[in-house]
N, C-alpha and C. Protein backbone atom coordinates (compact mmCIF):
# COMPACT_ATOMS: atom_id res chain seq x y z
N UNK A 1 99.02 93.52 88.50
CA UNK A 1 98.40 92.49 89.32
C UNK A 1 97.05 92.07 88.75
N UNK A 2 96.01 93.32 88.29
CA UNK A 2 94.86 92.57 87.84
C UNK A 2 95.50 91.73 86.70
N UNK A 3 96.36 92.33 85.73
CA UNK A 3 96.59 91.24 84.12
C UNK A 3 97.00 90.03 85.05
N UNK A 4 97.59 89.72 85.98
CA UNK A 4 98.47 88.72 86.50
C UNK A 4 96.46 87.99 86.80
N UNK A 5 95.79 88.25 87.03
CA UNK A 5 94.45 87.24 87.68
C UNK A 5 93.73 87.16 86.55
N UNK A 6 93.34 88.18 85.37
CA UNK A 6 92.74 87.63 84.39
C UNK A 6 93.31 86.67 83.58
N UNK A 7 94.88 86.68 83.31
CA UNK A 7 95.37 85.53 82.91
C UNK A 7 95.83 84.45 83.20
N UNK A 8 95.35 84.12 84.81
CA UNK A 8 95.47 82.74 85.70
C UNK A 8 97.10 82.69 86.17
N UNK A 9 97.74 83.77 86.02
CA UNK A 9 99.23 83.60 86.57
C UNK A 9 99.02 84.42 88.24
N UNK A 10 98.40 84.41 88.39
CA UNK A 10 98.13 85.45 89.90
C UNK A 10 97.18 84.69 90.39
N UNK A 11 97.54 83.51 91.52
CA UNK A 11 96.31 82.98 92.51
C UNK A 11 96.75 83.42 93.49
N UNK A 12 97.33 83.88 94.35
CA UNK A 12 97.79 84.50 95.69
C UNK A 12 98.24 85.80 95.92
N UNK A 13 97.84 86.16 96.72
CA UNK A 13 97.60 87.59 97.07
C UNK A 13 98.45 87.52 98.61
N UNK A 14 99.14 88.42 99.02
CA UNK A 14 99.86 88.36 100.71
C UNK A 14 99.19 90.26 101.38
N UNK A 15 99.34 89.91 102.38
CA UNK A 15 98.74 91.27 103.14
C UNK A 15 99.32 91.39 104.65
N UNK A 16 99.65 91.99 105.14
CA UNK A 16 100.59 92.07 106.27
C UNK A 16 99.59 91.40 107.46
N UNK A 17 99.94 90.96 108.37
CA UNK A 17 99.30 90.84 109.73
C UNK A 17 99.53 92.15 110.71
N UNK A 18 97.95 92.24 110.79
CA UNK A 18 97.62 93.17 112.16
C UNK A 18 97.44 92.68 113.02
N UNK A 19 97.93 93.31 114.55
CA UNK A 19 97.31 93.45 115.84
C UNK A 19 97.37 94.28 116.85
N UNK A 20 96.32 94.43 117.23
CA UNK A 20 96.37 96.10 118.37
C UNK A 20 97.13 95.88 119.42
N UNK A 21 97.61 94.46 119.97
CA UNK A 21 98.49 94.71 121.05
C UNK A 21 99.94 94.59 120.32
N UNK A 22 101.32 95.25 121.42
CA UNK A 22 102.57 95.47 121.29
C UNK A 22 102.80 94.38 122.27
N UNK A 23 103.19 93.13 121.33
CA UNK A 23 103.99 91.63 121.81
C UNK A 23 105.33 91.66 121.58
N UNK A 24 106.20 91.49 122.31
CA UNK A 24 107.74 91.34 121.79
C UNK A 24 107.91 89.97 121.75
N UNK A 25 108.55 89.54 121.00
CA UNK A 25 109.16 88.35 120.54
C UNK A 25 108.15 87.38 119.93
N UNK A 26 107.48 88.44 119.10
CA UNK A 26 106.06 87.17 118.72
C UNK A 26 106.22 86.45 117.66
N UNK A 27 105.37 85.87 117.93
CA UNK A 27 105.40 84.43 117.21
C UNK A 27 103.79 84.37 116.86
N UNK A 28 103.11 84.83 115.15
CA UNK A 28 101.93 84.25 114.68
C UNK A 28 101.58 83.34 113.92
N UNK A 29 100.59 82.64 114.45
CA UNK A 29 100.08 81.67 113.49
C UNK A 29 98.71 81.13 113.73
N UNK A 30 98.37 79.58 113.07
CA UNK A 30 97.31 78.55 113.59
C UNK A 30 97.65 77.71 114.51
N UNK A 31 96.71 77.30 115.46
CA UNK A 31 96.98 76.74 116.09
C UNK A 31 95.88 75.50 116.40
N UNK A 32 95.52 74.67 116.99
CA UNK A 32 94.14 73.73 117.74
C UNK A 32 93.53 74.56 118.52
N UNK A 33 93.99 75.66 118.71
CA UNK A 33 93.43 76.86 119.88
C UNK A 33 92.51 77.82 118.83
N UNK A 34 92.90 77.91 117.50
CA UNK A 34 92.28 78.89 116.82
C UNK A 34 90.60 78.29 115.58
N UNK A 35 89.85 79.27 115.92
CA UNK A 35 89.18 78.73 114.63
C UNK A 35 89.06 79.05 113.17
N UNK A 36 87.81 79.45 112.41
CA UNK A 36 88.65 80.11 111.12
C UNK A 36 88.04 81.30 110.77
N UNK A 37 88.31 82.11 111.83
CA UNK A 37 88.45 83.24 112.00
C UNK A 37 89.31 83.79 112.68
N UNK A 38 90.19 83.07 113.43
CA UNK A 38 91.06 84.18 114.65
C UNK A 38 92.28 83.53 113.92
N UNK A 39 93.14 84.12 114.56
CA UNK A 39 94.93 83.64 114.57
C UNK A 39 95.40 83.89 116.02
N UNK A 40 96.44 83.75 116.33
CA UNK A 40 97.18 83.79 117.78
C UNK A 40 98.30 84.07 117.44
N UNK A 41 99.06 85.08 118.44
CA UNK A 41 99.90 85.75 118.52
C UNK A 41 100.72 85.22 119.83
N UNK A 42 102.06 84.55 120.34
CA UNK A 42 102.41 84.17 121.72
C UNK A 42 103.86 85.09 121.54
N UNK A 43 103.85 85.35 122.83
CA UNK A 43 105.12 86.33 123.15
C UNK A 43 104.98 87.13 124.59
N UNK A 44 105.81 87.71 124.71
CA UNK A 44 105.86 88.19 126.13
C UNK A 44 104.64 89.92 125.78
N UNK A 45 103.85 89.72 126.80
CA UNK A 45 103.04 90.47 127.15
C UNK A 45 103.23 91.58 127.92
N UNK A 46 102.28 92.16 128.31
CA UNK A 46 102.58 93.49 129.80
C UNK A 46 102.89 92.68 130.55
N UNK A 47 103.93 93.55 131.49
CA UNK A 47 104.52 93.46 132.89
C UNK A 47 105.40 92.04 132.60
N UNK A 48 105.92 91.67 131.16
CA UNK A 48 107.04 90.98 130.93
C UNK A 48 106.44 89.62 131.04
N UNK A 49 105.10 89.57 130.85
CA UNK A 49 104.70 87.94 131.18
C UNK A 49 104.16 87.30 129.88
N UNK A 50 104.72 85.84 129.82
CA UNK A 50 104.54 85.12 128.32
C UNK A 50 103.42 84.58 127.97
N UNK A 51 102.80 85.30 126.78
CA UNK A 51 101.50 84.60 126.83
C UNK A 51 100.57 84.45 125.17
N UNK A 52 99.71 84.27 125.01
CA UNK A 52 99.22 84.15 124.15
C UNK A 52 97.54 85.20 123.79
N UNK A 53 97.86 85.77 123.18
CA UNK A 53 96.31 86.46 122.30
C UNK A 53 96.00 85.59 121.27
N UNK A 54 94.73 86.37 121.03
CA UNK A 54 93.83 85.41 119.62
C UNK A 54 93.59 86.94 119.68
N UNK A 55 93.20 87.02 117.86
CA UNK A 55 93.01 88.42 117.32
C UNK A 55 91.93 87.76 115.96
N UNK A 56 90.70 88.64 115.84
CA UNK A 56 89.69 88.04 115.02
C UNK A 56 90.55 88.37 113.11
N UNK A 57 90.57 87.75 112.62
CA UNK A 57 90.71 88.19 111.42
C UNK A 57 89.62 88.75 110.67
N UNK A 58 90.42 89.44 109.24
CA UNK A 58 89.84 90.46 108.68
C UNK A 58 88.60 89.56 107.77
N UNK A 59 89.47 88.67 107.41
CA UNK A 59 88.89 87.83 105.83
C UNK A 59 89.17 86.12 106.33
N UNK A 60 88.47 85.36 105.79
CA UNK A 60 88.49 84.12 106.39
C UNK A 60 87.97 83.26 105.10
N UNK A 61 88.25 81.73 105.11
CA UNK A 61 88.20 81.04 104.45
C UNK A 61 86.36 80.89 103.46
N UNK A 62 86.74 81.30 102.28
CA UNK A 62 85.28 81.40 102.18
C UNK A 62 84.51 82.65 101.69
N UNK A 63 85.05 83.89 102.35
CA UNK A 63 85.05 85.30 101.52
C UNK A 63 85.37 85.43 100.51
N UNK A 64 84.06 86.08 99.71
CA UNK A 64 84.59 87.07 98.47
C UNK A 64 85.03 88.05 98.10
N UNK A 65 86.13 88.44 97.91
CA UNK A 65 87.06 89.79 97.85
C UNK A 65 86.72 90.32 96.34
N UNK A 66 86.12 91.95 96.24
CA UNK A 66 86.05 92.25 95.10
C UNK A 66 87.34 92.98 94.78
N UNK A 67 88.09 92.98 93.59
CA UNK A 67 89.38 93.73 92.88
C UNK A 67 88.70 95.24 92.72
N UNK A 68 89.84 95.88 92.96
CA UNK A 68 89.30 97.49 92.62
C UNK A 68 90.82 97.65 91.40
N UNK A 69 90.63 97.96 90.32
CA UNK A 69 91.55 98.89 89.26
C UNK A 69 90.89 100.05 88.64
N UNK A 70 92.10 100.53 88.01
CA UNK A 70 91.94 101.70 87.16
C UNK A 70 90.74 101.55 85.75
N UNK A 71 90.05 102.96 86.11
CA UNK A 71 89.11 102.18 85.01
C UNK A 71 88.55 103.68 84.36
N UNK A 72 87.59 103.82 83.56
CA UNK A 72 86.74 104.54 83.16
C UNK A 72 85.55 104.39 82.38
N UNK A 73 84.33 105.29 82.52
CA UNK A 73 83.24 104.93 81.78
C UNK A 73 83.49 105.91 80.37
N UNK A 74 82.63 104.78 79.41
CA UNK A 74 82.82 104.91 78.20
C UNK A 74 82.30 106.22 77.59
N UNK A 75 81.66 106.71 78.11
CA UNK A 75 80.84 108.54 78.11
C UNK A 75 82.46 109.39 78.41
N UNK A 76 82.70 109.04 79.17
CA UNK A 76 84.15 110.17 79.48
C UNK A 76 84.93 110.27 78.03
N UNK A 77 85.00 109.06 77.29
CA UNK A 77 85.86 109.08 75.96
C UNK A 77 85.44 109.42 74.71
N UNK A 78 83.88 109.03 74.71
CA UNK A 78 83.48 109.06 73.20
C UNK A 78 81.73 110.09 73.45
N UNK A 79 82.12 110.52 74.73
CA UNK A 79 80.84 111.83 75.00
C UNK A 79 79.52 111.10 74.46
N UNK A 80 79.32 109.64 74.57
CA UNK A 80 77.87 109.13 74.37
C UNK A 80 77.19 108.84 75.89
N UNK A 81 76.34 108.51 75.62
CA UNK A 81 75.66 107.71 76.89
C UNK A 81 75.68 106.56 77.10
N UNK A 82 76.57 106.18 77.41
CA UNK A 82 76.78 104.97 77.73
C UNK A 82 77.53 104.66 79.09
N UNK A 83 77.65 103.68 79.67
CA UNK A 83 77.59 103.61 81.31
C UNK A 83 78.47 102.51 81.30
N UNK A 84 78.89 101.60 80.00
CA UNK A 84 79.58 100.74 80.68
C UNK A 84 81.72 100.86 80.49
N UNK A 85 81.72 100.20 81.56
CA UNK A 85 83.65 100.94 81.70
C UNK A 85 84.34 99.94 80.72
N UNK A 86 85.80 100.84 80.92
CA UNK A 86 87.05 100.39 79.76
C UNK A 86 87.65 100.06 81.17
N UNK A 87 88.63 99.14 81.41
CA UNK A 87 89.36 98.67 82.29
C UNK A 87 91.24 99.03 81.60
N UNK A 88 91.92 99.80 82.37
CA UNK A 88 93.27 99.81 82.08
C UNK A 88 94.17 98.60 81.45
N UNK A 89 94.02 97.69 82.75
CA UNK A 89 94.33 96.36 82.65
C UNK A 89 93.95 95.73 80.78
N UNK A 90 93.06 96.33 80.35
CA UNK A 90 92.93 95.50 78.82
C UNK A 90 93.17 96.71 78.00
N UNK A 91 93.63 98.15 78.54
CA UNK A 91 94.25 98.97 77.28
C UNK A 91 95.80 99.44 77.60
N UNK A 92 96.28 98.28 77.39
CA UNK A 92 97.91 99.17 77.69
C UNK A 92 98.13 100.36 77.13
N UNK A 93 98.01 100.30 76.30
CA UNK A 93 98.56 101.63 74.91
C UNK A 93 97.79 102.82 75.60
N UNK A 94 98.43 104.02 75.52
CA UNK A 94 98.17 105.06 76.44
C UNK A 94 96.86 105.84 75.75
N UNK A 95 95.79 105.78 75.99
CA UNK A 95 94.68 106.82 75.17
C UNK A 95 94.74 108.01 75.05
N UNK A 96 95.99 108.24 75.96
CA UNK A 96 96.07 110.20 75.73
C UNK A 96 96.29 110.63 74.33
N UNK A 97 97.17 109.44 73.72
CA UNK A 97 97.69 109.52 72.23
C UNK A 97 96.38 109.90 71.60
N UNK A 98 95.19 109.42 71.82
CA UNK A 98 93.93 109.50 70.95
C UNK A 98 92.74 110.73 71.67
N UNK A 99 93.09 110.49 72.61
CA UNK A 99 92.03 111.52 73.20
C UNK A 99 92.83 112.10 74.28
N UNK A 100 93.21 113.26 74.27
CA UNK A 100 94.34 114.44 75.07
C UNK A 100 93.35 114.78 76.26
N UNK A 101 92.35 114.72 76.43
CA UNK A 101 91.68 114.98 77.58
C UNK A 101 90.91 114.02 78.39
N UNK A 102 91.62 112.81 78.12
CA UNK A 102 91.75 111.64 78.94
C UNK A 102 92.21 111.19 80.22
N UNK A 103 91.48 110.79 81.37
CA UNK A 103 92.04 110.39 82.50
C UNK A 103 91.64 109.15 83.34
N UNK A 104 93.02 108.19 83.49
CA UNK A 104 91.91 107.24 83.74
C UNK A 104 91.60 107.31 85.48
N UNK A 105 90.37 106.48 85.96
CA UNK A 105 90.19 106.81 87.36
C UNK A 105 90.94 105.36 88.14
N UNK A 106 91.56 106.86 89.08
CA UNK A 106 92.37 105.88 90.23
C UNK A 106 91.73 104.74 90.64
N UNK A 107 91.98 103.15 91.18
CA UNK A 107 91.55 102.24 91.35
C UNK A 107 90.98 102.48 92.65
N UNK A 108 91.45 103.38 93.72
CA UNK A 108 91.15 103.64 94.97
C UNK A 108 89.34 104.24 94.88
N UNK A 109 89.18 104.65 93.67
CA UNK A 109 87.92 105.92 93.80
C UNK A 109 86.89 104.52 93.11
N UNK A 110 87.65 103.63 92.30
CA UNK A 110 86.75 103.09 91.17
C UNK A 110 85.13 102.37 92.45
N UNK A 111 83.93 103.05 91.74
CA UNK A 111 82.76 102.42 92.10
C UNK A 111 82.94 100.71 92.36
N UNK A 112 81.66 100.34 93.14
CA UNK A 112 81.49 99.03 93.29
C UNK A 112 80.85 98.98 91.72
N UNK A 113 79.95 99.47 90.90
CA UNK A 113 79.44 99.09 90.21
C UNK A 113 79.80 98.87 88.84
N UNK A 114 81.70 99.15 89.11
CA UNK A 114 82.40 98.54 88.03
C UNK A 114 83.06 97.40 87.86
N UNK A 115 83.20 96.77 89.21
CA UNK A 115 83.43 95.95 89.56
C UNK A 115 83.22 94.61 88.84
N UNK A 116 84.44 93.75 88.07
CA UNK A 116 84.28 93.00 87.25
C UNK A 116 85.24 91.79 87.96
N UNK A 117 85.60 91.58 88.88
CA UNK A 117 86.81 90.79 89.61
C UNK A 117 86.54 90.21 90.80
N UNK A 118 85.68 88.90 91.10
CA UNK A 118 85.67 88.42 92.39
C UNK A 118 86.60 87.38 92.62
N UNK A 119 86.99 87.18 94.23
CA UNK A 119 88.21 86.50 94.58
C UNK A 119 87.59 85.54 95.46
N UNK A 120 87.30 84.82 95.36
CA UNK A 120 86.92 83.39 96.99
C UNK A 120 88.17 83.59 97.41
N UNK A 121 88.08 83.74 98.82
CA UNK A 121 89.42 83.03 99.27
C UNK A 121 89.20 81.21 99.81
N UNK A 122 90.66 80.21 98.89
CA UNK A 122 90.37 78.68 99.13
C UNK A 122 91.28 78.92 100.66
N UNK A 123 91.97 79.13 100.65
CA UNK A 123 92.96 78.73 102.03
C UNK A 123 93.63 80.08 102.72
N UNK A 124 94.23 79.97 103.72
CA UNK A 124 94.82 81.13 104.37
C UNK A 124 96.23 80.54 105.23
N UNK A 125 97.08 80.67 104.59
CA UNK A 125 98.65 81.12 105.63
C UNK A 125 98.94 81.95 106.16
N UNK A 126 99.78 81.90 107.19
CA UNK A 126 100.96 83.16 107.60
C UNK A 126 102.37 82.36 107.84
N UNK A 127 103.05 83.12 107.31
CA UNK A 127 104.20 83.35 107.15
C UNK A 127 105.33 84.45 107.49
N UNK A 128 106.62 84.39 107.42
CA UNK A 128 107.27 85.46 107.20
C UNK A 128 107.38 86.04 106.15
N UNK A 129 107.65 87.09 105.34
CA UNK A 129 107.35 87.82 104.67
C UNK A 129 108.64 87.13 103.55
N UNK A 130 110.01 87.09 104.74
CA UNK A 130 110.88 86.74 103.47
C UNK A 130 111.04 85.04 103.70
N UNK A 131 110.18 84.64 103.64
CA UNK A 131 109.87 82.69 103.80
C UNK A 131 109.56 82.46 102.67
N UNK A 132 109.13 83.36 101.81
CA UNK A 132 108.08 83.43 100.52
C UNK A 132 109.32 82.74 99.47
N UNK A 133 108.74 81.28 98.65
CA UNK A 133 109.19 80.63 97.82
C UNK A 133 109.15 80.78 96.63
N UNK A 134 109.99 80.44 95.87
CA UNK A 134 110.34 80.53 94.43
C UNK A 134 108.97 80.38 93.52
N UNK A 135 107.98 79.47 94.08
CA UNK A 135 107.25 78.86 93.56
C UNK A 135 105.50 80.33 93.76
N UNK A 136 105.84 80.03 95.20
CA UNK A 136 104.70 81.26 95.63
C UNK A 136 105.08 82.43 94.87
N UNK A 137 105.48 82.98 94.47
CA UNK A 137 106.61 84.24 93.70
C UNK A 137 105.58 84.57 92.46
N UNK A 138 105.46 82.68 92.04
CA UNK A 138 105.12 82.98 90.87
C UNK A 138 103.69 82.94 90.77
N UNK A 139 103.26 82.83 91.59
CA UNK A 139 101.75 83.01 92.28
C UNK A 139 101.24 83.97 92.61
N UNK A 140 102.27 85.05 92.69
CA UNK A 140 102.08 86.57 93.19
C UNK A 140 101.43 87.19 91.84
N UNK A 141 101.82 86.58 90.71
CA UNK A 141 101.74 87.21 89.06
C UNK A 141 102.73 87.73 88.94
N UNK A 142 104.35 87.20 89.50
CA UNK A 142 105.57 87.41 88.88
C UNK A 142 105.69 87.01 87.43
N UNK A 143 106.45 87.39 86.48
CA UNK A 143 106.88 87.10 85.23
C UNK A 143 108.06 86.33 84.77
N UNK A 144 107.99 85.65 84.26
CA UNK A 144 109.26 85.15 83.73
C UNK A 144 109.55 85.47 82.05
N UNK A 145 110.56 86.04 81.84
CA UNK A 145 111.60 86.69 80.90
C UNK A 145 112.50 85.77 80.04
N UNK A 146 112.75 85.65 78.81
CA UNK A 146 113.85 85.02 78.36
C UNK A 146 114.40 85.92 77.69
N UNK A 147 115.94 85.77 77.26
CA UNK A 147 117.02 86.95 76.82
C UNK A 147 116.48 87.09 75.40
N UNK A 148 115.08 86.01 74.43
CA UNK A 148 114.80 86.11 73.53
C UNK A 148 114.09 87.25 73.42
N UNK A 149 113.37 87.43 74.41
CA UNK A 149 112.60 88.90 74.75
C UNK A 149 112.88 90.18 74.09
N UNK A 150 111.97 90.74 73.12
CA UNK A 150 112.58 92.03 73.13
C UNK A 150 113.02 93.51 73.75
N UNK A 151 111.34 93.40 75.08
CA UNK A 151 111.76 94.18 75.76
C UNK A 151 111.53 93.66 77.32
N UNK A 152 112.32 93.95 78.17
CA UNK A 152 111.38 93.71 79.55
C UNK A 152 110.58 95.12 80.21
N UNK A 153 109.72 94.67 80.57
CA UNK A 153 109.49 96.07 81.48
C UNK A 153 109.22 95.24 82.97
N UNK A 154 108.92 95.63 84.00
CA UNK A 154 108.79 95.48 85.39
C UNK A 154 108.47 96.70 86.00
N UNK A 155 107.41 96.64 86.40
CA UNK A 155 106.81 97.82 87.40
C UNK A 155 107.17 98.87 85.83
N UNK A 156 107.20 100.05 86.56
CA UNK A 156 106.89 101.25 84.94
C UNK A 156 108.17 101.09 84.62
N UNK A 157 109.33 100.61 84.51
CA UNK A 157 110.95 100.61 84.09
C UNK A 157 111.11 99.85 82.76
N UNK A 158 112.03 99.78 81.82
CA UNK A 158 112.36 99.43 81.11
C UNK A 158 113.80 98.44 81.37
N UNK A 159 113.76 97.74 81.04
CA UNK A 159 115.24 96.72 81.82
C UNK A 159 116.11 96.32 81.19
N UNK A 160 117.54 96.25 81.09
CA UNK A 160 118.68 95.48 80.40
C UNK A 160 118.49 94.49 81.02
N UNK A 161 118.69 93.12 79.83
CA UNK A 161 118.70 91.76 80.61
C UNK A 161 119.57 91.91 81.16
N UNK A 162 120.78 92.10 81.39
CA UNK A 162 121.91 91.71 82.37
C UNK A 162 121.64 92.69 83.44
N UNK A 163 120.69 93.74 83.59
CA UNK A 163 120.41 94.15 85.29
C UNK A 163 119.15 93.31 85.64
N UNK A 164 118.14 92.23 84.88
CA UNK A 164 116.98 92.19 84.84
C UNK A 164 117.61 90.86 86.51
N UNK A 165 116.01 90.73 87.46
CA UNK A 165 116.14 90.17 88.38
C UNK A 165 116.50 88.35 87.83
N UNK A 166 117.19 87.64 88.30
CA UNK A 166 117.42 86.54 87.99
C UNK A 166 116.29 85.31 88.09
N UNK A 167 115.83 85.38 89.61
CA UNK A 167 114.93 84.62 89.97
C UNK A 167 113.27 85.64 90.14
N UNK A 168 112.50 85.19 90.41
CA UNK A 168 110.94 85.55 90.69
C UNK A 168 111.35 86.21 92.32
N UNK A 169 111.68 85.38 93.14
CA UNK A 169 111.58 85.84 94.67
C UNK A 169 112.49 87.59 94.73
N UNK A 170 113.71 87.85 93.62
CA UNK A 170 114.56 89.12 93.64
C UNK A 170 113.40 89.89 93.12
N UNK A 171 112.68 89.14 91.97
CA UNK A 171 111.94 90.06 91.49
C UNK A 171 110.44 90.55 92.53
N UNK A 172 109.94 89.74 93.30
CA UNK A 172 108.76 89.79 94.26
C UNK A 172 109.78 90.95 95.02
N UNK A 173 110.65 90.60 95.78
CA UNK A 173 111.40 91.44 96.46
C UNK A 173 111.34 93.14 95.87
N UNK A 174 111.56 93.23 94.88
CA UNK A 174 111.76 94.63 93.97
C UNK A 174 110.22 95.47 93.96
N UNK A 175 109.39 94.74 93.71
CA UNK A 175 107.98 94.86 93.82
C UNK A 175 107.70 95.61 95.21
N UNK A 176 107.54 94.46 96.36
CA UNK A 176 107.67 94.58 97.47
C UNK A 176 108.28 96.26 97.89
N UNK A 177 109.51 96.26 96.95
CA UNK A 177 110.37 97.31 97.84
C UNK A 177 109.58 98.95 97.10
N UNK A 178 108.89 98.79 95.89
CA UNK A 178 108.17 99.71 95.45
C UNK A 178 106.89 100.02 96.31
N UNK A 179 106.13 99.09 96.63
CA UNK A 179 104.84 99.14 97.32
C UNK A 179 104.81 99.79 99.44
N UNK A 180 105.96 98.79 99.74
CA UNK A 180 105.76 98.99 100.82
C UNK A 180 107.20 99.68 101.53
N UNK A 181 108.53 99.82 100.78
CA UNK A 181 109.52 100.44 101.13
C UNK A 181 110.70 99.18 101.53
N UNK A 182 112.11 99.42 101.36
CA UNK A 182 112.88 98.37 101.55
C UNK A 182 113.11 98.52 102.88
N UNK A 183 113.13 99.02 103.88
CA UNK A 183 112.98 98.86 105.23
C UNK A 183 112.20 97.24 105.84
N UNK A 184 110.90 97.45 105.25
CA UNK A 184 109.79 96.62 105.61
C UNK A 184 109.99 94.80 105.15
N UNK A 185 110.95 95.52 103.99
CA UNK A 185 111.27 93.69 103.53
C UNK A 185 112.29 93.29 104.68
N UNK A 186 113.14 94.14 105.30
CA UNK A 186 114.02 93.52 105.78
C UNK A 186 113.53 93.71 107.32
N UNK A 187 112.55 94.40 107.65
CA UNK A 187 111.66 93.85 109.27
C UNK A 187 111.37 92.58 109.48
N UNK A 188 111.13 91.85 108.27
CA UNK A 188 109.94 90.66 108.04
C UNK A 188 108.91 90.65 108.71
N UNK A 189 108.09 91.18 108.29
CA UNK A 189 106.65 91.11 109.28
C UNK A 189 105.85 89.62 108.78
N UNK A 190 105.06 89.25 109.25
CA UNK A 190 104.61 88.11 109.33
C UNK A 190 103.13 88.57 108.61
N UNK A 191 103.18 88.04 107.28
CA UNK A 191 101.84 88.22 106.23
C UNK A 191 100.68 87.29 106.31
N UNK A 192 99.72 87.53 105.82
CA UNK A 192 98.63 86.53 105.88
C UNK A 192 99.03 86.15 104.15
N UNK A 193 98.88 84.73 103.62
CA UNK A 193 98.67 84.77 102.42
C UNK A 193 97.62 83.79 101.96
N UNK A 194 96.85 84.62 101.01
CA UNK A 194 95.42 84.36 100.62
C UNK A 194 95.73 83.65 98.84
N UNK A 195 95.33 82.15 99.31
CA UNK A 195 95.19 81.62 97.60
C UNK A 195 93.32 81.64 97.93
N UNK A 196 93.47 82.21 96.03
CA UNK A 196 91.80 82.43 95.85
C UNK A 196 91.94 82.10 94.57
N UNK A 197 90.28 81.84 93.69
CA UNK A 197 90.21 81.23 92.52
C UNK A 197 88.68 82.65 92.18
N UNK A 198 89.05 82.72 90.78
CA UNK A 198 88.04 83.73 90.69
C UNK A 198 86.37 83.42 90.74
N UNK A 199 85.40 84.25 91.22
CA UNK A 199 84.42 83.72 90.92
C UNK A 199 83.13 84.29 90.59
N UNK A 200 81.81 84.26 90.82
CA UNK A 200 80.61 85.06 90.44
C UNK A 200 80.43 86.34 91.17
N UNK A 201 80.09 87.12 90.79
CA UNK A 201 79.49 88.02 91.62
C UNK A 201 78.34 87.63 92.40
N UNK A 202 78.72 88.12 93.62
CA UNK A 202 77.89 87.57 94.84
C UNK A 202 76.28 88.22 94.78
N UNK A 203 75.20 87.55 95.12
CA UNK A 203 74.17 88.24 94.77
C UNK A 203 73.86 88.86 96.09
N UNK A 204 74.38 89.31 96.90
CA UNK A 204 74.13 90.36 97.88
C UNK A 204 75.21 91.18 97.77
N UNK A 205 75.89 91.09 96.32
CA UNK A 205 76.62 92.41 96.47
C UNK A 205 76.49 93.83 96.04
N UNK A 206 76.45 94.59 96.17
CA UNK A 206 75.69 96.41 96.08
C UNK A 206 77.07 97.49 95.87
C-alpha cells in the first residue's frame, strides 16, 4: 500500500464505519441533515421505533493523515550515528541476505519522527463494502498484470497466471479477505472511503 501512494497508483484508502449504537436495518450515509463532520445512521431503534442518529466522525474533509510503515534507522545496520531511516517500501530485496542481524520495525511501533507520508483527505464516501468499482479497485493500489509478466506476486504469494485474479475488484476482494477475514466481505459493512492527495508535513505536527 505505501509503494501503491509513492507511485500515484493508490489515491483511496476505505475504513469500515463505526457506531456505538445497535440499529437494525440501517441505512448510512450524507444527508442535508449532516455536516462535515457527522454521518447518519436511520433504522429501527430501541423499543422497535424508526429513527435516525448522527454519529461525529473520526476524520473529515480537510485532515491530514500521517502513513505509518515498516522502517528502520540507519545506526541499527551500519552501527554509525546516524538517525536517519531506510523505509521497507524502497528496499524490497531482503537485508537479512547482507546483514543476519537485521530487523525491520513493525509499522505499528514506527515513531512519528519517521514519518515521511502525509495524506489530505479531498472528499469522503460511504458505501457498501461490496459496491466498490472496477475503477475504485484501482485506486486502492490494485495492480494490473499481463501474461507477458514474468512473475506475479500479490500479497507475499507467488501466482500462476491462470489462478492469477482476472479483474482488480477479485483481486481487492483477496486483499480484503487477508486483512479483515472472508466472513466480513460477505457481511458488507458500510465503509467510509477517503480520496486524498499527498502533502507537506503539517507544521504543528510532533
Amino acid at each position: 500500500m505505501v509503494k501503491g501512494i509513492l507511485d500515484g497508483s493508490k489515491t483511496e484508502t476505505i475504513i469500515e464505519v463505526k457506531y456505538n449504537k445497535k440499529i437494525k436495518e440501517a441505512e448510512v450515509g450524507f444527508s442535508i441533515f449532516t455536516d462535515n463532520n457527522t454521518f447518519e445512521v436511520r433504522g429501527i431503534h430501541d423499543k422497535g421505533e424508526y429513527g435516525i442518529s448522527f454519529f461525529k466522525m473520526k476524520h473529515k474533509v480537510g485532515d491530514v493523515l500521517w502513513v505509518r510503515e515498516s522502517c528502520q534507522k540507519q545506526s541499527k545496520i551500519n552501527q554509525k550515528n546516524i538517525d536517519d531511516y531506510i523505509y521497507k517500501a524502497d528496499n524490497s530485496n531482503d537485508l537479512k541476505n547482507k546483514e543476519p542481524y537485521f530487523r525491520w520495525l513493525s509499522s505499528f511501533f514506527m515513531p512519528k519522527e519517521a514519518c515521511r507520508l502525509f495524506l489530505k483527505i479531498k472528499s469522503i464516501e460511504i458505501q457498501r463494502i461490496q459496491d466498490i468499482s472496477e475503477l475504485n479497485c484501482l485506486k486502492q493500489g490494485i495492480k494490473q498484470f499481463t501474461k507477458d509478466s514474468k512473475i506475479f506476486k500479490f500479497g507475499f504469494d507467488t501466482w500462476k497466471w491462470g489462478d492469477m485474479p482476472k479483474t482488480a475488484k477479485e483481486a481487492f476482494k483477496l486483499l480484503w479477505y487477508s486483512i479483515n477475514g472472508k466472513k466480513y466481505w460477505e457481511d458488507n459493512p458500510y465503509v467510509f472511503v477517503y480520496k486524498f492527495s499527498v502533502t507537506k508535513k503539517p507544521k504543528d505536527f510532533i
